[in-house]
C-alpha atoms as a PDB file:
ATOM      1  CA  UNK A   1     103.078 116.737 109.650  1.00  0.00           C
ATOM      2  CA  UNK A   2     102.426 118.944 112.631  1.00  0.00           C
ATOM      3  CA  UNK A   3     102.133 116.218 115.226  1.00  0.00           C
ATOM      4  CA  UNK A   4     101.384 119.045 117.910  1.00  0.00           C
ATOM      5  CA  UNK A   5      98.373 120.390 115.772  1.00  0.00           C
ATOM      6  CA  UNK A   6      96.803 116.563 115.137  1.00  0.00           C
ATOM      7  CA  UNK A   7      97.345 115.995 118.843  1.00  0.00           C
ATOM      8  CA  UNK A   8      95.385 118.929 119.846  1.00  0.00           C
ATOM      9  CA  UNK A   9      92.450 118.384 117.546  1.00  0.00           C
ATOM     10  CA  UNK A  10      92.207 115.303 118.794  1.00  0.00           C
ATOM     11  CA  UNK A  11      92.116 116.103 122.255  1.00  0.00           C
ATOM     12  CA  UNK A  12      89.417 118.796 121.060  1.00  0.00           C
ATOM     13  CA  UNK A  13      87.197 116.080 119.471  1.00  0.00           C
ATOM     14  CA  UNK A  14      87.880 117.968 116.209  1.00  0.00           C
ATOM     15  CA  UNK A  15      89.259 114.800 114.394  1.00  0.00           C
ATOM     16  CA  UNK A  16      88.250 111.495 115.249  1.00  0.00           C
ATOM     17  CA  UNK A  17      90.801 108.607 115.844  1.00  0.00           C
ATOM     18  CA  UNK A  18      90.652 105.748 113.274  1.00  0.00           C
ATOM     19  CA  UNK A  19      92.511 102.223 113.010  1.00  0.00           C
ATOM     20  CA  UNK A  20      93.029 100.674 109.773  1.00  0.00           C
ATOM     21  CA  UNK A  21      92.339  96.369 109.793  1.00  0.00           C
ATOM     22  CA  UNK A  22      95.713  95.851 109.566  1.00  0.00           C
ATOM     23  CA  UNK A  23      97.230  98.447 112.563  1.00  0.00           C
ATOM     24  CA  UNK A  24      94.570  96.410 114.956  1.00  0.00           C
ATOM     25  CA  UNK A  25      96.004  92.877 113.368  1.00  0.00           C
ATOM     26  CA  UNK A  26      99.819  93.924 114.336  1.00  0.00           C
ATOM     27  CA  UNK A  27      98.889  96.046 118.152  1.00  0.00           C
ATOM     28  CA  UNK A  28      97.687  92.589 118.599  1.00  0.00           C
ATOM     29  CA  UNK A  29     100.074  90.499 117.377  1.00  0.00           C
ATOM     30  CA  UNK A  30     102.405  92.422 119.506  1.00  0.00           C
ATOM     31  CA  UNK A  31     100.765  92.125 122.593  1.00  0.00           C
ATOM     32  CA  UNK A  32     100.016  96.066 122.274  1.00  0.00           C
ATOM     33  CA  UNK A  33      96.710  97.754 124.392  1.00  0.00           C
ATOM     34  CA  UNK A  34      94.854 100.424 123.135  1.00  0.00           C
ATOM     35  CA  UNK A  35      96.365 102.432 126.032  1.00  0.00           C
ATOM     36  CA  UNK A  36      99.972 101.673 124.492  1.00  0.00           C
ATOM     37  CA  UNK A  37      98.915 103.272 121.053  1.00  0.00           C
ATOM     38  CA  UNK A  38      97.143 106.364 122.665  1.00  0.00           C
ATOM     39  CA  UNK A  39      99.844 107.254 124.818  1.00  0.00           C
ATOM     40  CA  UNK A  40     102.254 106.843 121.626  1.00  0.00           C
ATOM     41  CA  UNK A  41      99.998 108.855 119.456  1.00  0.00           C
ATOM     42  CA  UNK A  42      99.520 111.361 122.204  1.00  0.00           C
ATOM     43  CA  UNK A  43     102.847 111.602 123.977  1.00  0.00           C
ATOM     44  CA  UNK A  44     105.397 110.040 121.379  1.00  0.00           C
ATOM     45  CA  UNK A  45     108.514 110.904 119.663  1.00  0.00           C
ATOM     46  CA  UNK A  46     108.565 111.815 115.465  1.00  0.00           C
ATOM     47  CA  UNK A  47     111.389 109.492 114.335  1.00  0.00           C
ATOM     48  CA  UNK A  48     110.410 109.574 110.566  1.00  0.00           C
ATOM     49  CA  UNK A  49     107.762 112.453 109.070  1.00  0.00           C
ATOM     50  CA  UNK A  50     106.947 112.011 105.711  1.00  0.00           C
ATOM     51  CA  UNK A  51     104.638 114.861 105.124  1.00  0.00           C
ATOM     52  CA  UNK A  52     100.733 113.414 105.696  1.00  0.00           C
ATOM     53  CA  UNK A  53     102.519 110.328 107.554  1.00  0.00           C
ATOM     54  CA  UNK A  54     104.571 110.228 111.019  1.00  0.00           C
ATOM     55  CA  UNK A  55     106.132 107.526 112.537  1.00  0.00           C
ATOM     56  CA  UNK A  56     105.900 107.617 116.345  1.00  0.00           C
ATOM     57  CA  UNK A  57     107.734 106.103 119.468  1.00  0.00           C
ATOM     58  CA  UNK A  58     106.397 105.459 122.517  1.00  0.00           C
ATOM     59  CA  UNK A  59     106.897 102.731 125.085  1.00  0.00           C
ATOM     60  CA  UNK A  60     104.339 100.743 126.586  1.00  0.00           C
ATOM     61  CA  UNK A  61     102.988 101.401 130.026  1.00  0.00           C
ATOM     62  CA  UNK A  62     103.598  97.719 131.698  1.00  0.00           C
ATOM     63  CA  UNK A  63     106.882  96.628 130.367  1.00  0.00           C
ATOM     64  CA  UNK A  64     108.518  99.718 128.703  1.00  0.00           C
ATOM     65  CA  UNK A  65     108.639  98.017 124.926  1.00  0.00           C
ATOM     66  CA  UNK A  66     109.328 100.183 122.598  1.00  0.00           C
ATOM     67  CA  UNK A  67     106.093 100.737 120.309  1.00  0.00           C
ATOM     68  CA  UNK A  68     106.122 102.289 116.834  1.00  0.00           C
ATOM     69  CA  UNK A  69     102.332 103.666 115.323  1.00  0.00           C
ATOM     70  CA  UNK A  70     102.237 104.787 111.973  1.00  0.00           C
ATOM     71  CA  UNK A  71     100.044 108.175 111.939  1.00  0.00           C
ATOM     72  CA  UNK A  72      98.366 109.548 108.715  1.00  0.00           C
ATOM     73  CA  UNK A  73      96.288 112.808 108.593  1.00  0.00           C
ATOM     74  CA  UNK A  74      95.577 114.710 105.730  1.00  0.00           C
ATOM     75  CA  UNK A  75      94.957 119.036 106.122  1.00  0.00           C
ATOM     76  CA  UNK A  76      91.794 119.709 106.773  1.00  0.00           C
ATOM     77  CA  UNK A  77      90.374 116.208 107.453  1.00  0.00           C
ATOM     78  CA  UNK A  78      88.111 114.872 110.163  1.00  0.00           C
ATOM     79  CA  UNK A  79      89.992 111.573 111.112  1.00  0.00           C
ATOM     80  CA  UNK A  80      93.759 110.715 111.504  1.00  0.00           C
ATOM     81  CA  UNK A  81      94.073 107.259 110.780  1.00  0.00           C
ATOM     82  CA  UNK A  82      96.496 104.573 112.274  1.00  0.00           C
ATOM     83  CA  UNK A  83      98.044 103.023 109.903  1.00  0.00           C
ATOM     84  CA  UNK A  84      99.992 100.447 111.681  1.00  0.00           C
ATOM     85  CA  UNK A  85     101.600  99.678 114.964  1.00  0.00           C
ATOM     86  CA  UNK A  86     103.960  97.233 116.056  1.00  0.00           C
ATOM     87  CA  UNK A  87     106.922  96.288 118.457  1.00  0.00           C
ATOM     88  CA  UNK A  88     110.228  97.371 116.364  1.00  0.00           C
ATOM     89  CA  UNK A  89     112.221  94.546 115.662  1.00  0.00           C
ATOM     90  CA  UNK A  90     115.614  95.152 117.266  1.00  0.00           C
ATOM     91  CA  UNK A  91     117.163  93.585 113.394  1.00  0.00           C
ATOM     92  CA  UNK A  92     115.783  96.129 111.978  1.00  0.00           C
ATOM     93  CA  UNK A  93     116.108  98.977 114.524  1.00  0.00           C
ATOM     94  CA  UNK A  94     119.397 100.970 116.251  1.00  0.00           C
ATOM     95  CA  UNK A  95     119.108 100.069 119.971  1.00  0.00           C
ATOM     96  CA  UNK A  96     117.804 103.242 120.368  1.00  0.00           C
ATOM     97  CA  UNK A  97     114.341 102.252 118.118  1.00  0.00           C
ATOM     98  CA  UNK A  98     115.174 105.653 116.028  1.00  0.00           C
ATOM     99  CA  UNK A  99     116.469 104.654 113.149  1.00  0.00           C
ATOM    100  CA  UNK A 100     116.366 102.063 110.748  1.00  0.00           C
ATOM    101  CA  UNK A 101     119.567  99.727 110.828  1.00  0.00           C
ATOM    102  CA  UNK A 102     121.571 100.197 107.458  1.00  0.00           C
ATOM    103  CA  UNK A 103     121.431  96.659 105.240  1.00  0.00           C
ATOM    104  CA  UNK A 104     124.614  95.058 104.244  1.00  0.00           C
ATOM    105  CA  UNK A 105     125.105  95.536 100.823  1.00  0.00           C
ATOM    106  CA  UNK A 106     125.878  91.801  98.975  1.00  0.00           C
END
């Protein structure tokens, strides 16, 4: 995904911003704001692209946690959808909330 191209039709009002049930559910669970996600969405790092899907970090505003937001948009459509966002459990993440942790094989 171009991230820089979705960010600036979005700044243009060209594509309209759009959460999914389940991205609200988890910002909330989270403790994240809607300020948290925009900033990630608009200022954020790529740590995974998967073509019509980016993963994003950003850190919140308040108490620097790290924040990951899921980002779909599809060429040529009018919304990019969030499809989730969370705090990235540090089990799961390098310390640097980059990349995923490798699991033990058993």
């Amino acid at each position: 995904m171009d991230i820089g191209k979705v960010r600036r039709l979005l700044s243009r009002r060209k594509a309209v911003l759009r959460f999914t049930d389940h991205a609200i559910i988890e910002a909330r669970k989270d403790g994240l704001t809607a300020e948290d996600l925009e900033e990630t969405i608009l200022k954020g790092e790529v740590i995974e692209d998967y073509g019509v899907r980016v993963l994003l970090l950003g850190f919140t505003k308040d108490d620097g946690l790290p924040c990951h937001v899921m980002l779909e948009y599809m060429l040529g459509a009018e919304e990019t959808v969030v499809v989730t966002a969370y705090v990235p459990d540090k089990k799961e993440w390098e310390i640097n909330w980059k990349k995923r942790r490798r699991r033990k094989r058993r």
